[in-house]
C-alpha atoms as a PDB file:
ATOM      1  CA  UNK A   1       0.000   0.000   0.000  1.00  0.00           C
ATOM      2  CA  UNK A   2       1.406   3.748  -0.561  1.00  0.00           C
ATOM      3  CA  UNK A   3       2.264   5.852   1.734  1.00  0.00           C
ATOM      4  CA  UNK A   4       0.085   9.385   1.501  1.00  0.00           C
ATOM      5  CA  UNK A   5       1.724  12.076  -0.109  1.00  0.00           C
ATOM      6  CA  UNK A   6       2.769  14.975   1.871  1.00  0.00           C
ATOM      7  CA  UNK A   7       1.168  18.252   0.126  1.00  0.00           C
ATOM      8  CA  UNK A   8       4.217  19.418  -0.873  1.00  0.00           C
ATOM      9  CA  UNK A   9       4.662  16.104  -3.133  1.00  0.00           C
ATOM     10  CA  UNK A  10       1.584  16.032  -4.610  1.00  0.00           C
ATOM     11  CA  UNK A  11       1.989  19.409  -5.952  1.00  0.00           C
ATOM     12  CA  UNK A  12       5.153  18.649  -7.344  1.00  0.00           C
ATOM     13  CA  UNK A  13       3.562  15.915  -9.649  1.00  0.00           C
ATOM     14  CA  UNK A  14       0.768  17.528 -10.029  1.00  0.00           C
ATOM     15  CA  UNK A  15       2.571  20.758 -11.559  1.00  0.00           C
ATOM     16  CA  UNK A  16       4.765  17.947 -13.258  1.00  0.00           C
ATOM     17  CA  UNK A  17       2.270  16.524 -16.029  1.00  0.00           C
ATOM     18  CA  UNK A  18       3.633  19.511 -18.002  1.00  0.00           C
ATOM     19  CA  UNK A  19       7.512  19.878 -18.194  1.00  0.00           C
ATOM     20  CA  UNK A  20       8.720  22.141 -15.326  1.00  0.00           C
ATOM     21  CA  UNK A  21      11.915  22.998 -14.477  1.00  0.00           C
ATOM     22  CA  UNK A  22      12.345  23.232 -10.381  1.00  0.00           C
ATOM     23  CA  UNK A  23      11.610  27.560  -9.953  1.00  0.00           C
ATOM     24  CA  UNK A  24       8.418  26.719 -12.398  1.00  0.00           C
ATOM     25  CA  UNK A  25       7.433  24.315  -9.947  1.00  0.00           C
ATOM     26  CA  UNK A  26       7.763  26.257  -7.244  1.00  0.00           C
ATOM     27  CA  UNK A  27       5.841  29.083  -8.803  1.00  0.00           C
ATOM     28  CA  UNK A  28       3.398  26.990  -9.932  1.00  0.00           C
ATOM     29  CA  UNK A  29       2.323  25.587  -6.477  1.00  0.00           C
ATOM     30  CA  UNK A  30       2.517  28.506  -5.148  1.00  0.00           C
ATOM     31  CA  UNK A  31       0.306  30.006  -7.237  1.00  0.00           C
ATOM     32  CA  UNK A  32      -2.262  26.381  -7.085  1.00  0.00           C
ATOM     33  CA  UNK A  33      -2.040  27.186  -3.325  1.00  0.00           C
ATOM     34  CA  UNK A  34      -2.894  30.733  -3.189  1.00  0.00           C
ATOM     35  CA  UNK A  35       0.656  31.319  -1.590  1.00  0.00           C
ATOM     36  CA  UNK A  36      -0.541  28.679   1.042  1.00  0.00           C
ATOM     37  CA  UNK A  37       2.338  26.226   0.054  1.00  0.00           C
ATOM     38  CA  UNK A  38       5.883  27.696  -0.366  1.00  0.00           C
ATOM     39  CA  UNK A  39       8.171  25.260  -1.586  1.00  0.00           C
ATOM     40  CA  UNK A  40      12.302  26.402  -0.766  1.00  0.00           C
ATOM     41  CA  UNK A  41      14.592  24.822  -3.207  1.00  0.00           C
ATOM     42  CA  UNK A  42      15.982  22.850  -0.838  1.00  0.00           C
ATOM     43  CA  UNK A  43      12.966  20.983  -0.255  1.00  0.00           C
ATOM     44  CA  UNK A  44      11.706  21.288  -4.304  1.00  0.00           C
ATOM     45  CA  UNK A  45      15.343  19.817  -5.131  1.00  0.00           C
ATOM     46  CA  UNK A  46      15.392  17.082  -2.491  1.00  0.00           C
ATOM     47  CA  UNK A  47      11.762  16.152  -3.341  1.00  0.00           C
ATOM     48  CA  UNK A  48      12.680  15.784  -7.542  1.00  0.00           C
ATOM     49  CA  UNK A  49      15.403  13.871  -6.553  1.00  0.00           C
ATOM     50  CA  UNK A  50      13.625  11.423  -4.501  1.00  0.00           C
ATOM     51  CA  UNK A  51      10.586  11.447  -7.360  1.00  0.00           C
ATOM     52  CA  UNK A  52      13.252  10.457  -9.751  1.00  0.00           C
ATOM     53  CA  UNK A  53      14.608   7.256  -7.777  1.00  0.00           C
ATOM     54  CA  UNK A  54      11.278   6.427  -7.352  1.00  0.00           C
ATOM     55  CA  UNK A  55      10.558   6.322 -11.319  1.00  0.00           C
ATOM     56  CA  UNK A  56       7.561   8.317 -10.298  1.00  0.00           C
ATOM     57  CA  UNK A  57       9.305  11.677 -12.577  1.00  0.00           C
ATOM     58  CA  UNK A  58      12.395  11.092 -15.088  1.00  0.00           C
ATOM     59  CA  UNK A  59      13.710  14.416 -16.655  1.00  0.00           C
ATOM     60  CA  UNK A  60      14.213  15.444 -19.810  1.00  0.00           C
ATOM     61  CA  UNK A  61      16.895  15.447 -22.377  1.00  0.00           C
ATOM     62  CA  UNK A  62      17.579  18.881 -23.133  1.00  0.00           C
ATOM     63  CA  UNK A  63      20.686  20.789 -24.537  1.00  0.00           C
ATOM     64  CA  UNK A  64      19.259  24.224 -21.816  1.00  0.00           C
ATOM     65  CA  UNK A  65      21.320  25.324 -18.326  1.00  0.00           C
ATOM     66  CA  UNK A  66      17.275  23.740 -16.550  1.00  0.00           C
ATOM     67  CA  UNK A  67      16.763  20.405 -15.625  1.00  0.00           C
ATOM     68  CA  UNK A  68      12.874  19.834 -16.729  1.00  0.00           C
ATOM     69  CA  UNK A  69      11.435  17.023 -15.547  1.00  0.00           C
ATOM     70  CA  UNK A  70       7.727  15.317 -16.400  1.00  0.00           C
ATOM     71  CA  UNK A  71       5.497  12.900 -14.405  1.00  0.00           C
ATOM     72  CA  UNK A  72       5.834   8.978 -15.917  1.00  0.00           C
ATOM     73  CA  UNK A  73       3.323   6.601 -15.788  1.00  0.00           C
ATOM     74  CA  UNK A  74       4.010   5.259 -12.322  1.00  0.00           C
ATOM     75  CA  UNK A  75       3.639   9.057 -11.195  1.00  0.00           C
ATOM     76  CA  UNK A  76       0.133   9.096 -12.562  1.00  0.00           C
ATOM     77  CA  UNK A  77      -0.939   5.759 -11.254  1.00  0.00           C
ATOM     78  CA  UNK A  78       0.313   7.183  -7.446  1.00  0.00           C
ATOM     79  CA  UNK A  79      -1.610  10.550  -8.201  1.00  0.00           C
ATOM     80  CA  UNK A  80      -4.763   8.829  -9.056  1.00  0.00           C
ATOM     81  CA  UNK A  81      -4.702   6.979  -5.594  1.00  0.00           C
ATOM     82  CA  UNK A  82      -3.831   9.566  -3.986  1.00  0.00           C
ATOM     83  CA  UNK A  83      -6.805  11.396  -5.363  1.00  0.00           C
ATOM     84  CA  UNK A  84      -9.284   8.437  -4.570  1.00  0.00           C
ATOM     85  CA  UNK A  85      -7.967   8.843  -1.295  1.00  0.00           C
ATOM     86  CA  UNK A  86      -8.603  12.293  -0.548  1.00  0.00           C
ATOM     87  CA  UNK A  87     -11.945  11.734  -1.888  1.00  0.00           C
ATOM     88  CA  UNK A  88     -12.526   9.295   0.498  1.00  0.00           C
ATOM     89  CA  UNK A  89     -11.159  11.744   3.287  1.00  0.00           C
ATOM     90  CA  UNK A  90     -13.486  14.451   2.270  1.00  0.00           C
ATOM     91  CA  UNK A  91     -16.938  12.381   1.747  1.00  0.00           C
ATOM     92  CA  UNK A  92     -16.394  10.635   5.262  1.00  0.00           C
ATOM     93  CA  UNK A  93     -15.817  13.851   6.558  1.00  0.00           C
ATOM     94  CA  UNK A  94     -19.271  15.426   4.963  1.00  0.00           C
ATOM     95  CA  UNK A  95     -21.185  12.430   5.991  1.00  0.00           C
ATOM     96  CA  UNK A  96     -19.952  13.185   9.383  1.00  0.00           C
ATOM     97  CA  UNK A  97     -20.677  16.955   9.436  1.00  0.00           C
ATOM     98  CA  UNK A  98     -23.939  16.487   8.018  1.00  0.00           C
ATOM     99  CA  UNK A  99     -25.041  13.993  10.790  1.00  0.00           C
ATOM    100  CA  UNK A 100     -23.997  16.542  13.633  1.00  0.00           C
ATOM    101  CA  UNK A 101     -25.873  19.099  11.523  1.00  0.00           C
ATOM    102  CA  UNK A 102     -29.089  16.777  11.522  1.00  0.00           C
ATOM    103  CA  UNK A 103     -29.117  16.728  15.556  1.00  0.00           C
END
């Protein structure tokens, strides 16, 4: 079974089904987010880098000074669970809410 995804990771592949170099995808989530989520290259960079030994991002060939790098396959499969899992998260906790409301 996966692990959940910490925010800041499933940002990262989201942003990543277009090609993003690492400032895009820290602008990106930060704009997804409202300015909520600031990622800090250290954690963007260490994040990718993990992504990438997990298969779940490769990057791409490119002759520029950026790294871009794109979600795989694999990344897509673990972003759809993730998903169904949220979902899950958020209609237990409106059947919940609405009950107490019903009292």
């Amino acid at each position: 079974m996966q692990q959940p995804l910490t925010e800041g990771v499933y940002y990262i592949l989201l942003a990543l089904y277009e090609p993003r170099h690492g400032y895009g995808i820290m602008q990106i989530v930060e704009e997804w987010s409202d300015g909520r989520v600031k990622l800090g290259a250290g954690t963007t960079y260490g994040a990718l880098k993990n992504l990438q030994e997990k298969k779940f991002i490769e990057t791409l060939a490119g002759e520029g000074r950026k790294k871009e790098y794109v979600i795989t396959a694999l990344g897509k499969q673990i972003v759809e669970a993730e998903v169904t899992r949220i979902k899950e998260l958020y209609n237990n906790g409106r059947k919940i809410i609405q009950a107490e409301g019903d009292l």
